[in-house]
PDB file of N, CA and C in Angstrom:
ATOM      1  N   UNK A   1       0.849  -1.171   0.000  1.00  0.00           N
ATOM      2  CA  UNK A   1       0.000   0.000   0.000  1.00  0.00           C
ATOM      3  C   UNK A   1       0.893   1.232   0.000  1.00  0.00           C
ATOM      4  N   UNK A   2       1.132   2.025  -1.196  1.00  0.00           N
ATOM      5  CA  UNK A   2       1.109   3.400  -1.125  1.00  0.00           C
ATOM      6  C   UNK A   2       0.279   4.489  -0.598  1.00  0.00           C
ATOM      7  N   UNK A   3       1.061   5.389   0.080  1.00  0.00           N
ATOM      8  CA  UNK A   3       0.216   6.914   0.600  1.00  0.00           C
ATOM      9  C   UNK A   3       1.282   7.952   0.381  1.00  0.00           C
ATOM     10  N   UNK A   4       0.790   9.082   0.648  1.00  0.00           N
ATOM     11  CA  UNK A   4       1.997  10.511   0.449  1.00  0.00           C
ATOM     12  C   UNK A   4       1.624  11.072   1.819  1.00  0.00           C
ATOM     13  N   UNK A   5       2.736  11.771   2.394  1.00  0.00           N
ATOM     14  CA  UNK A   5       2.902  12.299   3.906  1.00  0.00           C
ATOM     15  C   UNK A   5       2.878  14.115   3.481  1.00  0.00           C
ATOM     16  N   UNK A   6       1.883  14.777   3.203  1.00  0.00           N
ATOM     17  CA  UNK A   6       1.971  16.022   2.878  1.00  0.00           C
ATOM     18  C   UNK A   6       2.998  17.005   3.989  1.00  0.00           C
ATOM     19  N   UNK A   7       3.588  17.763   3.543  1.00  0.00           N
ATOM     20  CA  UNK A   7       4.741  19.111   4.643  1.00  0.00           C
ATOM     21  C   UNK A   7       4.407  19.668   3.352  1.00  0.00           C
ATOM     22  N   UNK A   8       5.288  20.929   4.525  1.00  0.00           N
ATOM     23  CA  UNK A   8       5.507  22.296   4.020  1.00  0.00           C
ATOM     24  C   UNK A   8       6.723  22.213   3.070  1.00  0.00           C
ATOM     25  N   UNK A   9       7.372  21.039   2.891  1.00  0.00           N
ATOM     26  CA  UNK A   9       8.134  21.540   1.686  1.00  0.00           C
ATOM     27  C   UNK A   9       8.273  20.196   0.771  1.00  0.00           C
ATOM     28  N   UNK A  10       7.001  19.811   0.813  1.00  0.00           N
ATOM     29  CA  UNK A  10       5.998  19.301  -0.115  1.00  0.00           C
ATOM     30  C   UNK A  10       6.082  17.114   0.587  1.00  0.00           C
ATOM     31  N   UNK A  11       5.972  16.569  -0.712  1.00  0.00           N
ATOM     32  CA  UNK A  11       5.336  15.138  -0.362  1.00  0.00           C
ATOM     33  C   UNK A  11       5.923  14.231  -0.499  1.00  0.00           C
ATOM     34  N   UNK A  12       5.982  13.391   0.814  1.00  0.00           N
ATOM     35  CA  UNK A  12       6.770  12.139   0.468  1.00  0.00           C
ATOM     36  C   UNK A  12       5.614  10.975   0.340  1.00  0.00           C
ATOM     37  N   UNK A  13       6.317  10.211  -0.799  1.00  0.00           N
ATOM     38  CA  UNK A  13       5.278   9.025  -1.105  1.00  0.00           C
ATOM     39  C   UNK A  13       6.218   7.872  -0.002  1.00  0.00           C
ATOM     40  N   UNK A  14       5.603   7.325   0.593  1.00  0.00           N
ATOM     41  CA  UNK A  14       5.907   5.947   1.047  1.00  0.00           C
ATOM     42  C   UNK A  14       5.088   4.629   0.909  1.00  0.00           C
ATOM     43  N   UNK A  15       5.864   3.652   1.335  1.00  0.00           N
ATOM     44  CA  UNK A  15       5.325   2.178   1.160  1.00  0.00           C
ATOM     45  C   UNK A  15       5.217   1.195   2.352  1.00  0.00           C
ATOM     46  N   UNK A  16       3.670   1.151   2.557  1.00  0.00           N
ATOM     47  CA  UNK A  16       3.381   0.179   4.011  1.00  0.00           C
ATOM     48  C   UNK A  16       3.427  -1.270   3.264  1.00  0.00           C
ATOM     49  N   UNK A  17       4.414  -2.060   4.016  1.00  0.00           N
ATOM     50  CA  UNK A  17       4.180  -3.573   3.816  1.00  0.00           C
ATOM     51  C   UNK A  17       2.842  -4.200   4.970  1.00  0.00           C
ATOM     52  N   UNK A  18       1.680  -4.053   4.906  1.00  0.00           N
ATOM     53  CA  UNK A  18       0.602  -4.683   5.794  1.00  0.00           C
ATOM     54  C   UNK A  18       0.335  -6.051   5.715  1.00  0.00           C
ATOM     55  N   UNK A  19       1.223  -6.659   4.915  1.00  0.00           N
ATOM     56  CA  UNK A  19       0.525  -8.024   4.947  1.00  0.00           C
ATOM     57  C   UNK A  19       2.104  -8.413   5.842  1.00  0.00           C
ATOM     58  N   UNK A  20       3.199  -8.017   5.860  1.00  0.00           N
ATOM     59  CA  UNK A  20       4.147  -8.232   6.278  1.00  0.00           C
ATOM     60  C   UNK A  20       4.468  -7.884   7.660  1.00  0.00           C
ATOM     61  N   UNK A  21       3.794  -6.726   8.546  1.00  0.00           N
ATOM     62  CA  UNK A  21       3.966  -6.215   9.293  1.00  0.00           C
ATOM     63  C   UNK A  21       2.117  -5.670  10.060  1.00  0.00           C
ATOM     64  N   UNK A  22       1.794  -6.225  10.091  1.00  0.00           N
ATOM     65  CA  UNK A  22       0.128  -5.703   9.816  1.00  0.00           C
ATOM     66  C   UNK A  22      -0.842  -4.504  11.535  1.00  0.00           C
ATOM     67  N   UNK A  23       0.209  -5.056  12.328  1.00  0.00           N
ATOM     68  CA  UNK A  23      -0.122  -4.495  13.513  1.00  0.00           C
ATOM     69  C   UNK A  23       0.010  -3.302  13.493  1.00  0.00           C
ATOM     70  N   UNK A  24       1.817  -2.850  12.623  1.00  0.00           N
ATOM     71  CA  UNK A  24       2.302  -1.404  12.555  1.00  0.00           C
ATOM     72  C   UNK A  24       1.289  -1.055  11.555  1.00  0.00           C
ATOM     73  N   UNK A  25       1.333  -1.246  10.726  1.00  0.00           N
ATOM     74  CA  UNK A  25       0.315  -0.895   9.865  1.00  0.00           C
ATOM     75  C   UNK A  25      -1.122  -0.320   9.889  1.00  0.00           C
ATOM     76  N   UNK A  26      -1.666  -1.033  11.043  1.00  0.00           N
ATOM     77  CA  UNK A  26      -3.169  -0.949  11.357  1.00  0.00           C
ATOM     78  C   UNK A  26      -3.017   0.192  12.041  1.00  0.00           C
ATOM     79  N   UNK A  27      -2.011   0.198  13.123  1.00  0.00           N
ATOM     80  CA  UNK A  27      -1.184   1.341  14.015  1.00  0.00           C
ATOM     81  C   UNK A  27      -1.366   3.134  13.216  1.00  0.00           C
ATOM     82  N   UNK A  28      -0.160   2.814  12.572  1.00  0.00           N
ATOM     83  CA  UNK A  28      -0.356   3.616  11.495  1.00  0.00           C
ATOM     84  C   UNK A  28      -1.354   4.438  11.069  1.00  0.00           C
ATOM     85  N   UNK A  29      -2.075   3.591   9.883  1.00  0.00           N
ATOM     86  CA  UNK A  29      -3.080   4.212   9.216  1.00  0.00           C
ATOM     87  C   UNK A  29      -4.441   4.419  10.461  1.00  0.00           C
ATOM     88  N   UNK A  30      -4.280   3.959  11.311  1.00  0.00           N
ATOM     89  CA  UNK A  30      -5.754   4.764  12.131  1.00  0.00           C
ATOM     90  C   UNK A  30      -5.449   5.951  13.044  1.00  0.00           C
ATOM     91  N   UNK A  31      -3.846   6.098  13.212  1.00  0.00           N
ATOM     92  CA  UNK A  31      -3.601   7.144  13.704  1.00  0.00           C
ATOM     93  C   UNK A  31      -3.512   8.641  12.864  1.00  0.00           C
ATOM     94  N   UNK A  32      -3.413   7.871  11.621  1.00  0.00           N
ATOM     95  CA  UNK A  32      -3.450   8.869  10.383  1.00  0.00           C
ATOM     96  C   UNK A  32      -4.625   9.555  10.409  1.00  0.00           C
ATOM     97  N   UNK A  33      -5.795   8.586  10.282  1.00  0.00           N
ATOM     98  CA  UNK A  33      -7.208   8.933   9.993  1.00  0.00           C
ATOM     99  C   UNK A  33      -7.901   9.894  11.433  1.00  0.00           C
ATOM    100  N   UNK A  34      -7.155   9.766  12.545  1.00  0.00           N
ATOM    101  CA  UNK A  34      -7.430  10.225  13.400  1.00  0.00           C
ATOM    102  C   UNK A  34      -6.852  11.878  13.412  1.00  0.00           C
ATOM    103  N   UNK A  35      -6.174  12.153  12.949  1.00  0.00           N
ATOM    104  CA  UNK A  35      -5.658  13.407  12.537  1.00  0.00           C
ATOM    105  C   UNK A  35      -4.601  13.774  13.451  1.00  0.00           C
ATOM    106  N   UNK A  36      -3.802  12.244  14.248  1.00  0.00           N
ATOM    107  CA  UNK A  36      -2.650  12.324  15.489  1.00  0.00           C
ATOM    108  C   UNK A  36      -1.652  12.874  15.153  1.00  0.00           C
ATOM    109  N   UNK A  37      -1.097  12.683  13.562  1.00  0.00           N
ATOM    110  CA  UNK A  37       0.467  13.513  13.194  1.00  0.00           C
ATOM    111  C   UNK A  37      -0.155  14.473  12.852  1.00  0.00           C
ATOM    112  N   UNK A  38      -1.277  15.090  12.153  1.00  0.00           N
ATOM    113  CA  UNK A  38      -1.171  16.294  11.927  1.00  0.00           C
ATOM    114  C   UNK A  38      -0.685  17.811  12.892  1.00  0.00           C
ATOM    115  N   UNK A  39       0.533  18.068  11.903  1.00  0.00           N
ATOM    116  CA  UNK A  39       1.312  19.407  12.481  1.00  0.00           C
ATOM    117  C   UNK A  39       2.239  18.955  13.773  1.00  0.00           C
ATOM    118  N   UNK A  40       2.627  17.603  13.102  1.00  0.00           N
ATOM    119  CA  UNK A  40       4.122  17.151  13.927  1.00  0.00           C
ATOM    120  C   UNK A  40       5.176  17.635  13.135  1.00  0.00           C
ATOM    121  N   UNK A  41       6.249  17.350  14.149  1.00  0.00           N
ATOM    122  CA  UNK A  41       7.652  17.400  12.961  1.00  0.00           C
ATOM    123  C   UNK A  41       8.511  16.157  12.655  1.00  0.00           C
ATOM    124  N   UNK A  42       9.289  16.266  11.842  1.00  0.00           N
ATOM    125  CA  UNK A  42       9.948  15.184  12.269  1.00  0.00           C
ATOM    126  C   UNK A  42      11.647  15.583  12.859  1.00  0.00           C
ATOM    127  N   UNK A  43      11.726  15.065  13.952  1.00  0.00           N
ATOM    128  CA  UNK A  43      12.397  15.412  14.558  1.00  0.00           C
ATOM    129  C   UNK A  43      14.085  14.276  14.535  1.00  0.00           C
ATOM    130  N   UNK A  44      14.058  13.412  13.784  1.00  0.00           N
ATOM    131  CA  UNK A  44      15.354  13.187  13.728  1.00  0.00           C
ATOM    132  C   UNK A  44      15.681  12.748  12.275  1.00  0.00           C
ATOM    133  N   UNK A  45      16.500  13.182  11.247  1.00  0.00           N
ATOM    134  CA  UNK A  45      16.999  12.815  10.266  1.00  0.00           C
ATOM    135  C   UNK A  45      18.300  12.547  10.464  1.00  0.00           C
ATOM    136  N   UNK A  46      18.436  11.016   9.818  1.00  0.00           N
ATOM    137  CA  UNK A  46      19.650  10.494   9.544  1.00  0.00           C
ATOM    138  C   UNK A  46      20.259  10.382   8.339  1.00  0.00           C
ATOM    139  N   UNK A  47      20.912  11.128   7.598  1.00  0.00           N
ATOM    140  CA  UNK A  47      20.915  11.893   6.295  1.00  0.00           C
ATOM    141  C   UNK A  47      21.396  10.450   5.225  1.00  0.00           C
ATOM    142  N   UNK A  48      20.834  10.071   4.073  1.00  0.00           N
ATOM    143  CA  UNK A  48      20.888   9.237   3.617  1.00  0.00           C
ATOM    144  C   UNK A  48      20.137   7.830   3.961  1.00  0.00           C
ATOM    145  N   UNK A  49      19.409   7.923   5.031  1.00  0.00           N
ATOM    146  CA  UNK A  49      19.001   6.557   5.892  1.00  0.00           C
ATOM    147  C   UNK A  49      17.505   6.626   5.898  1.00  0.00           C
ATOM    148  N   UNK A  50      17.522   7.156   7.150  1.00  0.00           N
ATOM    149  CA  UNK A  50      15.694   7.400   7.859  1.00  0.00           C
ATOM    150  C   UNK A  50      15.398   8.990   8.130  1.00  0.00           C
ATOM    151  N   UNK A  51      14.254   9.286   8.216  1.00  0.00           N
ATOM    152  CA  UNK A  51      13.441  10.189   9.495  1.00  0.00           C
ATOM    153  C   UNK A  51      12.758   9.885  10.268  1.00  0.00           C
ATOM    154  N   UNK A  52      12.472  10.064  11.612  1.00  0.00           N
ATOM    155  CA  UNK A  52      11.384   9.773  12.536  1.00  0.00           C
ATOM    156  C   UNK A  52      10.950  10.958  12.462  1.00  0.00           C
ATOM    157  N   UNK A  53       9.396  10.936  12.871  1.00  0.00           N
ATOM    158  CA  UNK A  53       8.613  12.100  12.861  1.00  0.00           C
ATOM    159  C   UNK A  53       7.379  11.371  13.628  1.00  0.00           C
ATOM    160  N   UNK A  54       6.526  12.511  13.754  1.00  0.00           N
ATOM    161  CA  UNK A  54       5.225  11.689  14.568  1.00  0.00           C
ATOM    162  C   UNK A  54       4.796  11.302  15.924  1.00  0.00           C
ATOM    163  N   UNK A  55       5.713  12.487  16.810  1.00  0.00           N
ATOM    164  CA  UNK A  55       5.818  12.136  18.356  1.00  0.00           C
ATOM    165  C   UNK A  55       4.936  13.650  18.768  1.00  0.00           C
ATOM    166  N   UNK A  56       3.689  14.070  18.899  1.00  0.00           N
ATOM    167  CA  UNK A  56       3.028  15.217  19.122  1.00  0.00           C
ATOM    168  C   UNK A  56       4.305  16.195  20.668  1.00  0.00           C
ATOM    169  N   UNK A  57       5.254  15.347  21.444  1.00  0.00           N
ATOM    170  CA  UNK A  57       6.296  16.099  22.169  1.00  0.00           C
ATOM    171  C   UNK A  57       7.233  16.699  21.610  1.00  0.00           C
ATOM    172  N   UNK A  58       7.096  15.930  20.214  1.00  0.00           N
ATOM    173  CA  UNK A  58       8.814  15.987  19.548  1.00  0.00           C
ATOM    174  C   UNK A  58       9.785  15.793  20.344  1.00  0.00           C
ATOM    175  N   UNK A  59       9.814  14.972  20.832  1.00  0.00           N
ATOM    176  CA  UNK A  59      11.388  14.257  21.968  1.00  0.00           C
ATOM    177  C   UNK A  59      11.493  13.098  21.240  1.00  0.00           C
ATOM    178  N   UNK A  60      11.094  12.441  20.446  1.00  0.00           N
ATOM    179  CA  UNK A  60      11.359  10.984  20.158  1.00  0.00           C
ATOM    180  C   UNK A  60      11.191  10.009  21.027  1.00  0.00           C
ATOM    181  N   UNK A  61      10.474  10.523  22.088  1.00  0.00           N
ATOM    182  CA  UNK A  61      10.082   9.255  23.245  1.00  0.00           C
ATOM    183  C   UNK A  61       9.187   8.475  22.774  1.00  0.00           C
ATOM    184  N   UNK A  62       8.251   8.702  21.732  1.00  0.00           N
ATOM    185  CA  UNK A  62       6.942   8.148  21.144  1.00  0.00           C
ATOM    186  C   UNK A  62       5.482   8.931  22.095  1.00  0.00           C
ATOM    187  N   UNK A  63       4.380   8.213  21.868  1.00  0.00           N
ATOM    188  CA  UNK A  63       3.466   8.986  22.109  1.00  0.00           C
ATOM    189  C   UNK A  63       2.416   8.010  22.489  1.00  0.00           C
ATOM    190  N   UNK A  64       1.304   7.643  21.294  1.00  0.00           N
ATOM    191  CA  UNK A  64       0.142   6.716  21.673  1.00  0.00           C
ATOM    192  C   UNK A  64       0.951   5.544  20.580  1.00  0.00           C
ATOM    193  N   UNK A  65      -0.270   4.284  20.923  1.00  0.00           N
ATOM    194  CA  UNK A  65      -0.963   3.372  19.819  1.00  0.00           C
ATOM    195  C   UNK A  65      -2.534   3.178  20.135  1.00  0.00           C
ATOM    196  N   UNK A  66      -2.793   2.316  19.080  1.00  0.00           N
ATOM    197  CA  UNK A  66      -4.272   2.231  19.202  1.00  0.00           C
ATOM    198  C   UNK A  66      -4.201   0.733  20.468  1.00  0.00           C
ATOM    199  N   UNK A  67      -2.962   0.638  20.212  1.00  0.00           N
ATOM    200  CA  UNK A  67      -3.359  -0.638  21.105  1.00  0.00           C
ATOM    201  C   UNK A  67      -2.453  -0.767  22.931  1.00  0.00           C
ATOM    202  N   UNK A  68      -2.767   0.634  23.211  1.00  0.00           N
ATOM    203  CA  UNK A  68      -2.121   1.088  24.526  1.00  0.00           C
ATOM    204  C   UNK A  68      -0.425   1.987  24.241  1.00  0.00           C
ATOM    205  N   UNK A  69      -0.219   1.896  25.636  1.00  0.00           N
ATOM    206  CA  UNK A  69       1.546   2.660  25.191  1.00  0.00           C
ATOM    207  C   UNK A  69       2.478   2.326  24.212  1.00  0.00           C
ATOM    208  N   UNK A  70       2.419   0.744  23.858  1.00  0.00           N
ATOM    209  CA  UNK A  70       3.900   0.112  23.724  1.00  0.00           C
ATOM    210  C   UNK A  70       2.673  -0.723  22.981  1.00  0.00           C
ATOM    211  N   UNK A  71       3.475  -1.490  21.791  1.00  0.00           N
ATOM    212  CA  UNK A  71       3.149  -2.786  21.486  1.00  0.00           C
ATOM    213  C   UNK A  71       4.443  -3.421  20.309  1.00  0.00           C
ATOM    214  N   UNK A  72       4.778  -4.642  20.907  1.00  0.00           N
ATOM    215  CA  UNK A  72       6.053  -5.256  20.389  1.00  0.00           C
ATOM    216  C   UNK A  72       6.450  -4.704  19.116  1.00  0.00           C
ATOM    217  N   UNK A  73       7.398  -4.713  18.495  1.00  0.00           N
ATOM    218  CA  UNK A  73       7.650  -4.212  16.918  1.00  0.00           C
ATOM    219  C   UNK A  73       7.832  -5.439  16.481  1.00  0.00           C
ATOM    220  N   UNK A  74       7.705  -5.329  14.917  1.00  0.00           N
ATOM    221  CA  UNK A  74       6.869  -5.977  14.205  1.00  0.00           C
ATOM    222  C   UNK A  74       8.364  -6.281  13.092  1.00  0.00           C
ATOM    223  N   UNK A  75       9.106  -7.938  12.894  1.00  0.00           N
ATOM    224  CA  UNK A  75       9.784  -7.590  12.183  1.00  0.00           C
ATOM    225  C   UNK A  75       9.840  -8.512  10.848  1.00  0.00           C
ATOM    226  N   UNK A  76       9.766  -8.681   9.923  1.00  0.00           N
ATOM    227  CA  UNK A  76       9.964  -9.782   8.718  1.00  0.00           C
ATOM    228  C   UNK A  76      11.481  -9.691   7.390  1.00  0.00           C
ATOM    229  N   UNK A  77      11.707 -10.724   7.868  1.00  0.00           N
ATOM    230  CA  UNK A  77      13.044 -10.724   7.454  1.00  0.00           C
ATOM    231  C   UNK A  77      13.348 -10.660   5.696  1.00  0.00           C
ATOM    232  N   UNK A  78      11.810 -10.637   4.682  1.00  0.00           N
ATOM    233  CA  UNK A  78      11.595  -9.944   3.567  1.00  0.00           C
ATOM    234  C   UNK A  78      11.919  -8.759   3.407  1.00  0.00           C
ATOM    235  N   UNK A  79      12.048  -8.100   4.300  1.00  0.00           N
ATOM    236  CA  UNK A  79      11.493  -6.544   4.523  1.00  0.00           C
ATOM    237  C   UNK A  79      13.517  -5.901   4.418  1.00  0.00           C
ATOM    238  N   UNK A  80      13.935  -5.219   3.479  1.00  0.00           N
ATOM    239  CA  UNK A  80      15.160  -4.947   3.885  1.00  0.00           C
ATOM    240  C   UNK A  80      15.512  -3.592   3.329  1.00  0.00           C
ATOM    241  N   UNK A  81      16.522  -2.921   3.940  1.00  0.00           N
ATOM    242  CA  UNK A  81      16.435  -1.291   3.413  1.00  0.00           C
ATOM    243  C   UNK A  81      17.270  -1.044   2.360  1.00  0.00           C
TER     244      UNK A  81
END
């Protein structure tokens, strides 16, 4: 499943593996629909690698899930960067 992450200096398209990872996923997209990142930042870029974004503190401590504080991460060894 493709989606685009709209900012102010415009759109990133990304790619959810849900059949691979389906918890983060579900995670994810209902926090989306809930309007939880809207007017976060992302607060750590690792230049060439990743960004995290999506913590309403911006500390990178994390924030909610739909399924309480914490829920295990999700890993499949298909899945590679």
């Amino acid at each position: 499943m493709s989606l685009s992450i709209h900012t102010n200096y415009g759109d990133i398209k990304i790619e959810l593996f849900c059949y691979e990872v389906p918890k983060t996923c579900k995670n994810f997209l209902a926090l989306c629909a809930s309007g939880y990142y809207d007017n976060t930042k992302f607060h750590k870029n690792i230049k060439g690698f990743a960004i995290q974004g999506g913590d309403p503190t911006n500390t990178g401590k994390g924030g909610q899930s739909i399924y309480g504080k914490y829920f295990e991460d999700e890993f499949d060894s298909t899945l590679k960067v």
